[in-house]
Structures are given as structure tokens and as C-alpha cells.
C-alpha atoms as a PDB file:
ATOM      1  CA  UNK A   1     -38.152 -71.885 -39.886  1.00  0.00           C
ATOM      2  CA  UNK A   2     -35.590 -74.423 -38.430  1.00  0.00           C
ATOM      3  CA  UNK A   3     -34.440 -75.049 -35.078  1.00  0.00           C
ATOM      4  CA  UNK A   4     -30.647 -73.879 -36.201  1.00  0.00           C
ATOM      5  CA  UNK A   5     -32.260 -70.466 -37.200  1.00  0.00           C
ATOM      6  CA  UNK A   6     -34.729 -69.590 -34.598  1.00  0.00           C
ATOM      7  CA  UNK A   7     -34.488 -72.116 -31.486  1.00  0.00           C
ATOM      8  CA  UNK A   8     -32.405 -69.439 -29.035  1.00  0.00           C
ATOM      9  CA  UNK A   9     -35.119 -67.352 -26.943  1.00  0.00           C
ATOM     10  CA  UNK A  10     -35.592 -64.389 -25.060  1.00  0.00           C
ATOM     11  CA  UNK A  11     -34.372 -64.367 -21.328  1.00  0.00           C
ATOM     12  CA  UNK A  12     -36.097 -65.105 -18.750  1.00  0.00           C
ATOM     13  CA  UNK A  13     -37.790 -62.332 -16.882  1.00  0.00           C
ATOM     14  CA  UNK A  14     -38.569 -64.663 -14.018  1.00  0.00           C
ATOM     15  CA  UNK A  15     -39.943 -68.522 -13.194  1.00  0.00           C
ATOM     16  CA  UNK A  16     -42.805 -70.272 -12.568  1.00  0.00           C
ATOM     17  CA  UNK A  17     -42.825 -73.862 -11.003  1.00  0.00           C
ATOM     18  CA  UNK A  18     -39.274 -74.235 -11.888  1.00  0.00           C
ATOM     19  CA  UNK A  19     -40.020 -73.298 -15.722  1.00  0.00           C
ATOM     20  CA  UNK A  20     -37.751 -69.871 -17.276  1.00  0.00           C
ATOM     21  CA  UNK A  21     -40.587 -67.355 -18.133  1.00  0.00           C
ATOM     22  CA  UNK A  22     -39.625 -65.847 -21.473  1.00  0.00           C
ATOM     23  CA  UNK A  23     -42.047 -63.328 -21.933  1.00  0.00           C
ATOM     24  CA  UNK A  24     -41.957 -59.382 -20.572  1.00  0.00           C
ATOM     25  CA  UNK A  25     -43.177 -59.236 -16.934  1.00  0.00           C
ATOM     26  CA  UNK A  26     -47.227 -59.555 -16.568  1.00  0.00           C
ATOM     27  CA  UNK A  27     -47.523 -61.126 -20.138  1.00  0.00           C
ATOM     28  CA  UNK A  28     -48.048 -65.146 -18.929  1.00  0.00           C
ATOM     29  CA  UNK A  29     -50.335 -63.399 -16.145  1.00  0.00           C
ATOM     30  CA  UNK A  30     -52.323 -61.385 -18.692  1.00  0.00           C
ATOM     31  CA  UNK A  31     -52.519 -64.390 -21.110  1.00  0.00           C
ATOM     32  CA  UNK A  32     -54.279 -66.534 -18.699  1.00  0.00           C
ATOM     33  CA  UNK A  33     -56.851 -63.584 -17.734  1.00  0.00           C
ATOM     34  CA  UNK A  34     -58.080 -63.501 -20.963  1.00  0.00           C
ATOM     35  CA  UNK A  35     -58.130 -67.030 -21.121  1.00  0.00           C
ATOM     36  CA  UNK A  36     -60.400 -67.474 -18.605  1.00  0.00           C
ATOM     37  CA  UNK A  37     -62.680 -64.249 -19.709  1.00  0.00           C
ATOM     38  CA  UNK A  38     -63.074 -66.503 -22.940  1.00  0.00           C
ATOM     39  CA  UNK A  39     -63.836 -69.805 -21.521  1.00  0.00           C
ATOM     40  CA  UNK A  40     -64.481 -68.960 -17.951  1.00  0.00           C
ATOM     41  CA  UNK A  41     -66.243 -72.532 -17.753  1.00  0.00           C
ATOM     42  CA  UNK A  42     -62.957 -74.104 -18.522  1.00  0.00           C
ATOM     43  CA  UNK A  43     -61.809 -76.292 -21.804  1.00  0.00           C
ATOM     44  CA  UNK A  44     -58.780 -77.597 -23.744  1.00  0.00           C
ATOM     45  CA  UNK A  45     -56.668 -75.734 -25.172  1.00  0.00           C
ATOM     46  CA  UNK A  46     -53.467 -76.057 -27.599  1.00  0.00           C
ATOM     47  CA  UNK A  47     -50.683 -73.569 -26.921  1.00  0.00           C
ATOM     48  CA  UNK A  48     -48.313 -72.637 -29.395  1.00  0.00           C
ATOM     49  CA  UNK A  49     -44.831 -71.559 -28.989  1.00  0.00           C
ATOM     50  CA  UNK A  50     -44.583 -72.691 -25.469  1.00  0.00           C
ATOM     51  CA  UNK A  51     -40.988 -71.941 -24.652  1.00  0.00           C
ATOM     52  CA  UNK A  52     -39.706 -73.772 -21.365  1.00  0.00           C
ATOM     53  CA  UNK A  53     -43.404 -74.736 -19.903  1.00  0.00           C
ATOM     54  CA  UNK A  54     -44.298 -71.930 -17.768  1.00  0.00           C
ATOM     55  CA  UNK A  55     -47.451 -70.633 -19.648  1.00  0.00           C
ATOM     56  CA  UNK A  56     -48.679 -74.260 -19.983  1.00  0.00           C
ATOM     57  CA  UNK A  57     -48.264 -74.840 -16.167  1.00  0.00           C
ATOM     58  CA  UNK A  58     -49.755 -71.441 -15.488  1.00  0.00           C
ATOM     59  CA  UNK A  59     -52.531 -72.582 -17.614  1.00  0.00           C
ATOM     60  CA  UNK A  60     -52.834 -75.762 -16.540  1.00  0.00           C
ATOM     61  CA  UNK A  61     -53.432 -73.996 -12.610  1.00  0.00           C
ATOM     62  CA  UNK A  62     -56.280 -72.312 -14.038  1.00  0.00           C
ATOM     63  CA  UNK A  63     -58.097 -75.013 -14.537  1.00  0.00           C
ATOM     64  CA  UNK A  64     -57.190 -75.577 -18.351  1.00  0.00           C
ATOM     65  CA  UNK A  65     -56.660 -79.153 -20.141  1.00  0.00           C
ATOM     66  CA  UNK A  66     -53.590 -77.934 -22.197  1.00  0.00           C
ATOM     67  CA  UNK A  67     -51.698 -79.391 -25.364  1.00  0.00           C
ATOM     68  CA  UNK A  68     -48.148 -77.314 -25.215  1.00  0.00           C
ATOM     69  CA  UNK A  69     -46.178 -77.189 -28.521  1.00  0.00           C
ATOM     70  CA  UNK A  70     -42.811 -75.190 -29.166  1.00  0.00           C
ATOM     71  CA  UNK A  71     -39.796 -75.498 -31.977  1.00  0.00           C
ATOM     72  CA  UNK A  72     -37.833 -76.556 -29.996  1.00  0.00           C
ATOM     73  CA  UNK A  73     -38.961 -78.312 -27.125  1.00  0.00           C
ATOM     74  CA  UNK A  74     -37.398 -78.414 -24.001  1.00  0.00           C
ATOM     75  CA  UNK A  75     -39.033 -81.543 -22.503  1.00  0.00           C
ATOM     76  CA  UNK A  76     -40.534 -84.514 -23.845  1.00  0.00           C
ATOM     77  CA  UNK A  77     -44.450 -83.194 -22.431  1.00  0.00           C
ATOM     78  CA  UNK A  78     -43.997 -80.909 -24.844  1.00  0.00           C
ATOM     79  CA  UNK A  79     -44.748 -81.545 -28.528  1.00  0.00           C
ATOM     80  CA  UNK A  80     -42.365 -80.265 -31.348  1.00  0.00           C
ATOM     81  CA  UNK A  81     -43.974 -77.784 -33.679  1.00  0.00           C
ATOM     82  CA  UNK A  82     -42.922 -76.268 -35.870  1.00  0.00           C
ATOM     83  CA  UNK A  83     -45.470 -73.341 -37.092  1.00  0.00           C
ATOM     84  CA  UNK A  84     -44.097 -72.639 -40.537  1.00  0.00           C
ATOM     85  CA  UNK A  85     -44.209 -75.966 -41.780  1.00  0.00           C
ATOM     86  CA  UNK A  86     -46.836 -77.912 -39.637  1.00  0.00           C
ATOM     87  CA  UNK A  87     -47.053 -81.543 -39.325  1.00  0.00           C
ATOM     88  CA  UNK A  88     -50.109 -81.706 -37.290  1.00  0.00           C
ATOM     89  CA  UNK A  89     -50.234 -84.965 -35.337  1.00  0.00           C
ATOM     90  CA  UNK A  90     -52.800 -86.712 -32.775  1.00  0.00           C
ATOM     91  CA  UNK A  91     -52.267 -84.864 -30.079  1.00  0.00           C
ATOM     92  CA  UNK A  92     -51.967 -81.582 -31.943  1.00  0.00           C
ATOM     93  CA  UNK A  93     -54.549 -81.741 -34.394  1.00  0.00           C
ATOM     94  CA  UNK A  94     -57.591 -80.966 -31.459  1.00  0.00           C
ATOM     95  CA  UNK A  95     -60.460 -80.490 -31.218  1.00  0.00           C
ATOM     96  CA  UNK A  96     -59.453 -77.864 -29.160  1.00  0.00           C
ATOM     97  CA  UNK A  97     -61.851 -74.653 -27.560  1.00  0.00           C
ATOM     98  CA  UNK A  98     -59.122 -72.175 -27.867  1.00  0.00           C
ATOM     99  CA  UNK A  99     -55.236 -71.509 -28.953  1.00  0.00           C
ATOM    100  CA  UNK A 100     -52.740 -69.536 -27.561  1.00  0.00           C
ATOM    101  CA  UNK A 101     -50.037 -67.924 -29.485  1.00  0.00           C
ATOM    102  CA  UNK A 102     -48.906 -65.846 -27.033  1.00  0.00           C
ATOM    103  CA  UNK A 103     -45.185 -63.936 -27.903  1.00  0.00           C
ATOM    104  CA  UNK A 104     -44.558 -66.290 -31.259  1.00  0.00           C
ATOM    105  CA  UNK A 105     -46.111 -64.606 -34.097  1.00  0.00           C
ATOM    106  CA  UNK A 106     -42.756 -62.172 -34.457  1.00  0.00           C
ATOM    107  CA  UNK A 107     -40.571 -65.172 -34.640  1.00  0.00           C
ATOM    108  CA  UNK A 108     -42.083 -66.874 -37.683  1.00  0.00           C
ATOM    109  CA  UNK A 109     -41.731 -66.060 -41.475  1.00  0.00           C
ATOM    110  CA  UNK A 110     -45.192 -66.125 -42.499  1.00  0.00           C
ATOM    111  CA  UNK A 111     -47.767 -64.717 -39.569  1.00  0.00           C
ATOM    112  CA  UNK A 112     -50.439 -64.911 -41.999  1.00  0.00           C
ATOM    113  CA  UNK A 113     -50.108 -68.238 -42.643  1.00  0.00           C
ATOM    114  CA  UNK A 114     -49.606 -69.007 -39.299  1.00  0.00           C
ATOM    115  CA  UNK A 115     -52.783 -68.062 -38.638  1.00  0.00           C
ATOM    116  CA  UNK A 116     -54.289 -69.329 -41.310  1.00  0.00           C
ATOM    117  CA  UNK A 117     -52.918 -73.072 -40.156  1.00  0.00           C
ATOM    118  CA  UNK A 118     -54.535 -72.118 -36.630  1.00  0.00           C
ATOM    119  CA  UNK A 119     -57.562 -71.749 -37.820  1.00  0.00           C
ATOM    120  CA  UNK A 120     -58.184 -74.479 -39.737  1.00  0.00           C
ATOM    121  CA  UNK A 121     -57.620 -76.836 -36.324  1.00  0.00           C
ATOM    122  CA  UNK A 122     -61.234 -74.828 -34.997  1.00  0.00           C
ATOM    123  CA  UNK A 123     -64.782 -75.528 -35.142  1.00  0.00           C
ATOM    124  CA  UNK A 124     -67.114 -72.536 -35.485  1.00  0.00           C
ATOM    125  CA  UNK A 125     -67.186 -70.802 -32.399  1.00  0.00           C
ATOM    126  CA  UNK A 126     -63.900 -71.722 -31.121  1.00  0.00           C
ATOM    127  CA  UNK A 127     -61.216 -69.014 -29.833  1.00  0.00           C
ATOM    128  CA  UNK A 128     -58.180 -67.771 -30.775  1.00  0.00           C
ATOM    129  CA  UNK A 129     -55.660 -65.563 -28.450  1.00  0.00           C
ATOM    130  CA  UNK A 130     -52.700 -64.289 -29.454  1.00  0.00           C
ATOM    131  CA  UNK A 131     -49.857 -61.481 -28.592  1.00  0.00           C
ATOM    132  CA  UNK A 132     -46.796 -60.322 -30.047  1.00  0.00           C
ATOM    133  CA  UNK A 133     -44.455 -56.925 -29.104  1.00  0.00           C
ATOM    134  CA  UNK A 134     -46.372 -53.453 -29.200  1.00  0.00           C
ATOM    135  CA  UNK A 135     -44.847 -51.647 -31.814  1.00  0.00           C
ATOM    136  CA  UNK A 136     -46.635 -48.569 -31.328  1.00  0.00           C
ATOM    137  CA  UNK A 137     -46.432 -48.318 -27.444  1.00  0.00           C
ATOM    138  CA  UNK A 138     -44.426 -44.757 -27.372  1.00  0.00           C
ATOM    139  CA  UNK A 139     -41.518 -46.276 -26.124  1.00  0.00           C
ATOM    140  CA  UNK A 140     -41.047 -48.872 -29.005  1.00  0.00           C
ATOM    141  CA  UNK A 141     -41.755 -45.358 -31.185  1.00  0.00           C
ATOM    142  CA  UNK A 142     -39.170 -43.566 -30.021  1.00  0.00           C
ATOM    143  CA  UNK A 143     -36.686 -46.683 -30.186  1.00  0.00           C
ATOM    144  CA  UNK A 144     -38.058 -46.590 -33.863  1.00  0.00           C
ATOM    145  CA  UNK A 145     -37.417 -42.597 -34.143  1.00  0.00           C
ATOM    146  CA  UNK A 146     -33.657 -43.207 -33.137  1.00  0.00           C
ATOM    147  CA  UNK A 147     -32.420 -46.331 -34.289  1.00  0.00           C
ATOM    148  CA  UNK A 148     -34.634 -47.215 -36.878  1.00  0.00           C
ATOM    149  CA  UNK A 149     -36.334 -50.215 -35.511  1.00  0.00           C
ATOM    150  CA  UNK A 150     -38.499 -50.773 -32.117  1.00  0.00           C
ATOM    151  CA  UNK A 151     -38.330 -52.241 -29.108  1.00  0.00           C
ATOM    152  CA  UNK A 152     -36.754 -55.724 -29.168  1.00  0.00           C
ATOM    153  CA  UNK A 153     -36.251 -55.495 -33.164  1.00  0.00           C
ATOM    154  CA  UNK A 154     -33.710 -54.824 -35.046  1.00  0.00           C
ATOM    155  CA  UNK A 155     -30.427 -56.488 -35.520  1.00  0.00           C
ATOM    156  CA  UNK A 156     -29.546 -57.145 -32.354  1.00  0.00           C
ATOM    157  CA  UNK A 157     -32.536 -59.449 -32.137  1.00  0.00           C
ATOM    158  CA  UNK A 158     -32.967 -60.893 -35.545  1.00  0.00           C
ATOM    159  CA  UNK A 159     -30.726 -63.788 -34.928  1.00  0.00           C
ATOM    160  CA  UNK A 160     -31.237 -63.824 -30.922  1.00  0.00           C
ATOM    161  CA  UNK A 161     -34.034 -64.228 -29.972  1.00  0.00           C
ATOM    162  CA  UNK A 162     -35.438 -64.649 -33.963  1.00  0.00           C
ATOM    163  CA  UNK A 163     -37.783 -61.560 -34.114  1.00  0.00           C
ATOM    164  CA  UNK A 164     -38.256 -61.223 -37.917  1.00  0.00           C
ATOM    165  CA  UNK A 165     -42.023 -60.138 -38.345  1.00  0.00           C
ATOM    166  CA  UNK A 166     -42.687 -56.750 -37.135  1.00  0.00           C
ATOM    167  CA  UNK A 167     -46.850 -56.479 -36.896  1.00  0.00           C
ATOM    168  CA  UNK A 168     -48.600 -53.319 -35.442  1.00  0.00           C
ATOM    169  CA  UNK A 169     -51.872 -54.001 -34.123  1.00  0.00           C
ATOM    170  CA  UNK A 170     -53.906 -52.584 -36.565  1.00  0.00           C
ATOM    171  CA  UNK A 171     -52.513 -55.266 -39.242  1.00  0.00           C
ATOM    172  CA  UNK A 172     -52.371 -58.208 -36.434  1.00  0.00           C
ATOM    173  CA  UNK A 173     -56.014 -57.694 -36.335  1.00  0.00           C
ATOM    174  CA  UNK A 174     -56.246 -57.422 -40.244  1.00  0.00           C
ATOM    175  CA  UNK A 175     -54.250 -60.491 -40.673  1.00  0.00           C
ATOM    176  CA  UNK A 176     -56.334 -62.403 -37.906  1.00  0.00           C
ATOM    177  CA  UNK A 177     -59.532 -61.307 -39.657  1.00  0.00           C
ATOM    178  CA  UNK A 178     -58.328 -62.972 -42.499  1.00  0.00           C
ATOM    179  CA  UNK A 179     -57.729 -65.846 -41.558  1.00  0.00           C
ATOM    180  CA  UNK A 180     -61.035 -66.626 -40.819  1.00  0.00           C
ATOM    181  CA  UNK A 181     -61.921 -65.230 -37.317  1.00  0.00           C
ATOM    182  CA  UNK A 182     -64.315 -62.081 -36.127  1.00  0.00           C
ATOM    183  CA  UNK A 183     -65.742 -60.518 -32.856  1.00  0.00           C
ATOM    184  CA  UNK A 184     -61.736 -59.411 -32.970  1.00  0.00           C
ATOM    185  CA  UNK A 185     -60.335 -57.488 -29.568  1.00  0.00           C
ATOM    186  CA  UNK A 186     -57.079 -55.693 -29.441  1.00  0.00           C
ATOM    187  CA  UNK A 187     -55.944 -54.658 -26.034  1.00  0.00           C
ATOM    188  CA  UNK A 188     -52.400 -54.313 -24.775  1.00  0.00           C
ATOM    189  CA  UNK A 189     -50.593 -55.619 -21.754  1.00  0.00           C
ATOM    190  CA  UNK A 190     -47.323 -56.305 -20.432  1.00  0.00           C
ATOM    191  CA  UNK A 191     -44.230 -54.594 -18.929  1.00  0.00           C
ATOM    192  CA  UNK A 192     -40.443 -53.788 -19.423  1.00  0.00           C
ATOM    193  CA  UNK A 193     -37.871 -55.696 -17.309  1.00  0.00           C
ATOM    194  CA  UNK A 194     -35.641 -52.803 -16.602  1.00  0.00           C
ATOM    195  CA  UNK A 195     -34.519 -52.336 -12.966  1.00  0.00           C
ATOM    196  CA  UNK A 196     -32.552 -49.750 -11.224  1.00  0.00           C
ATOM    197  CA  UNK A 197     -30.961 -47.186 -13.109  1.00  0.00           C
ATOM    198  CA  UNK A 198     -32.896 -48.265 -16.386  1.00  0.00           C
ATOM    199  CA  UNK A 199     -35.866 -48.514 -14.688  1.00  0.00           C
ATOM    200  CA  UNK A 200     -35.768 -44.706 -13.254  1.00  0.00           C
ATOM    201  CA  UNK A 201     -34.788 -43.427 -16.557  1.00  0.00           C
ATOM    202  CA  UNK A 202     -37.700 -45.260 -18.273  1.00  0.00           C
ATOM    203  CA  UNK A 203     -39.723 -43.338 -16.179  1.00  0.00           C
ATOM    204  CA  UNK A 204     -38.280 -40.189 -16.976  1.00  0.00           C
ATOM    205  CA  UNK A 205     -38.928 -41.050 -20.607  1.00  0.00           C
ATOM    206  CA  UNK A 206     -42.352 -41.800 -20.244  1.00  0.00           C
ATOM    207  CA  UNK A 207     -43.099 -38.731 -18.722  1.00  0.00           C
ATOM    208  CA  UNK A 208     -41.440 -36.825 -21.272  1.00  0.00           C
ATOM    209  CA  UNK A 209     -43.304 -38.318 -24.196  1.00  0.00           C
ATOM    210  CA  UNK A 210     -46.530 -38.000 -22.377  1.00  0.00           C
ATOM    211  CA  UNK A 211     -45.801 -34.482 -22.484  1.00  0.00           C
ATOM    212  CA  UNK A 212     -45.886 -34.473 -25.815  1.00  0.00           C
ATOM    213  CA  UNK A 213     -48.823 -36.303 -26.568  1.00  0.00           C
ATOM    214  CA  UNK A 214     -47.321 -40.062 -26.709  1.00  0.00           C
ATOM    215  CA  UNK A 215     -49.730 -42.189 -23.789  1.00  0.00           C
ATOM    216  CA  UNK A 216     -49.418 -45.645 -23.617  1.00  0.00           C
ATOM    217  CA  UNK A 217     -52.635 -47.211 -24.089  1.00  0.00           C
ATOM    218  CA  UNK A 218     -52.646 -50.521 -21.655  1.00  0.00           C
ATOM    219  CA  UNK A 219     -55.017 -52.566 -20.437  1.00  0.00           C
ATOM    220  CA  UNK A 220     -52.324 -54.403 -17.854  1.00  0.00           C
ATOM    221  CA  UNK A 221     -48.651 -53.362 -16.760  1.00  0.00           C
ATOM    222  CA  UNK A 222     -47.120 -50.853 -19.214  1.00  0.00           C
ATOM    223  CA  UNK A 223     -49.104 -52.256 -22.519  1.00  0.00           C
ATOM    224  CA  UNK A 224     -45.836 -53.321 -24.003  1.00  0.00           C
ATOM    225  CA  UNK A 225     -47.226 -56.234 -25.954  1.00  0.00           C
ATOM    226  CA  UNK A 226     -50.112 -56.177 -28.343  1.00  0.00           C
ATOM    227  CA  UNK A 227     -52.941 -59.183 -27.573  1.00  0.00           C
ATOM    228  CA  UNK A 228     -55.633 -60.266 -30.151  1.00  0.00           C
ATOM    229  CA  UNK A 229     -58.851 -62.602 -28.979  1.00  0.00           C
ATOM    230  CA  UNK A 230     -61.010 -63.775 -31.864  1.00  0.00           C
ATOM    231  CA  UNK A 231     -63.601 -66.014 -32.438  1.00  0.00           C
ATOM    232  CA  UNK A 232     -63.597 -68.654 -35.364  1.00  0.00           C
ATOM    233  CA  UNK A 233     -66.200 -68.252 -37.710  1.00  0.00           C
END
């Protein structure tokens, strides 16, 4: 993956200490819950995929000594990585108790690998969280039903923002287990950005495929992103 292919990113759904957060709404929040369920006494973690330094500050609130990493990086605190060809340096290489791949997964060609490369930066024990978009939250389904692709796929984002890996949860988790990591928990979390008029007929949508038997299944917000924790073996 190079920069020319894959460096544009979503838009921001909001800020945080200055920083664009390009993530759906709740996502950053939910990411650092988790975080601190897994290491609720604190520790250093490397975040991958950082964007424009909002999740690492976020983090780095919490309590957290972070690392952040990203393509391409918008300041120099933040160390270029790039995930499908690694060059793991100093400061990236860890030890680290946990990383975060929050969002990034769908943007690289080889998720597997990916994760394989992740792994092999953590002792035994360490931890591993991860998200990417919810393909089988009803509404990416029915995006799916009538245009062929889901929520925030399809051509209109392969080039912009550079979503090219589609992965429902069931072979996230496969892929993550895999790679060398068990004790693996899939919950959802997340929400759409619509407003107004969008918003209302969201709404009206979800009701209608609740009706017929499609419920969201979240854990935060609308569940509109899928989230993995692991543990390294």
C-alpha cells in the first residue's frame, strides 16, 4: 500500500483537542473503553493507523503511554507506518501491552498479514484490539441488497477513503485467531453521522427492518463497526 494509493481518509465526524476524528461517532470513545477493560491498571500501547492524532490523545487522557503510527502521518509525533510492508523501528518495535487497530484493517491489502505482523511485536499475554466497518449490521445489509456492496464500500470508497478489504466478523475473528491470538471477543459499537433529514429516515429504516427480523446487535451507539479484543498466546 503506498501513500499515493491510500493516504486520503474518511471525514471527520467531529474533533478532539484540535485533532479531525475520522472514525463514525462513538468509535474513538468505544475504543478507549475497551482499552481500559483490558488493562484497567494502565500500560503502553502502540496504535496503528492513527489518522490525525485524536485516538492517541484520547488515549493518552486515559492514562495510556502511547506509540501512534499512521501511513501517512500528519505530524512529526507520529511515526510513519506503513502496515503492508513494515519497517519496524525503535520506537515501533515495543514491547508494548496492547495494539490498537482501530478502523484500518479495511484499508490494507492483506488483513491477515497485518495481523500476523501485529502479533509478532507481543509477548504472551499481551492484547490486541481492533475494529473495522460492520458488514452485517442490517443497515450495511440492505446497502448490500441494493447496490451490491455495504455501507462505506463500494466504488465510491475504494479510492476515497481506500476501503478495499471487506471482513464480516465471523472471519475478523477467524483471521485474528490465526494469527496467533485466543480468549477472542467480538462486540459491535459505533454510530452513523447522518443528521436531519438522513437522520429521520434512518430511523424509519431501522424500524422497518426490525420488523422484519433485521436487529442490530450493539454493544455501544448503533453497532456500526465490528471490534475484536484478543489475547496473544
Amino acid at each position: 500500500m503506498t501513500v499515493d494509493e491510500h493516504s486520503t481518509r474518511t471525514a471527520a465526524t467531529g474533533t478532539y483537542q484540535g485533532h479531525g476524528v475520522h472514525a463514525a461517532p462513538g468509535v474513538h470513545e468505544y475504543a478507549v473503553e475497551l482499552a481500559r477493560q483490558a488493562l484497567p491498571g494502565g500500560g503502553r500501547i502502540l496504535e496503528v493507523g492513527a489518522g490525525c492524532g485524536a485516538l492517541a490523545c484520547r488515549l493518552r487522557d486515559a492514562g495510556f503511554d502511547v506509540v501512534p503510527t499512521d501511513l501517512d502521518p500528519p505530524h512529526d509525533w507520529i511515526h510513519r507506518l506503513d502496515l503492508d510492508h513494515p519497517e519496524w523501528t525503535e520506537e515501533t518495535r515495543g514491547p508494548f501491552d496492547m495494539v490498537i487497530c482501530v478502523e484500518t484493517l479495511e484499508h490494507v491489502e492483506n488483513p491477515r498479514q497485518v495481523l500476523r505482523s501485529i502479533r509478532s511485536l507481543l509477548r504472551p499475554g499481551d492484547r490486541l484490539l481492533a475494529s473495522t466497518p460492520n458488514v452485517t449490521h442490517p443497515h450495511s445489509r440492505l446497502k448490500m441488497f441494493l447496490r451490491g456492496a455495504p455501507f462505506i464500500f463500494g466504488p465510491g470508497h475504494y479510492h476515497q477513503p481506500g476501503h478495499i478489504s471487506i471482513l464480516p466478523d465471523w472471519m475478523l475473528r477467524e483471521h485474528v485467531r490465526l494469527a496467533g491470538f485466543t480468549d477472542v471477543t467480538v462486540t459491535t459499537g459505533g454510530s452513523t453521522w447522518y443528521e436531519g433529514r438522513r437522520r429521520l429516515a434512518h430511523r424509519v429504516e431501522t424500524g422497518l427492518l426490525w420488523l422484519i427480523g433485521l436487529r442490530a446487535r450493539a454493544d455501544s451507539g448503533e453497532g456500526i463497526c465490528t471490534f475484536v479484543t484478543a489475547v496473544a498466546e
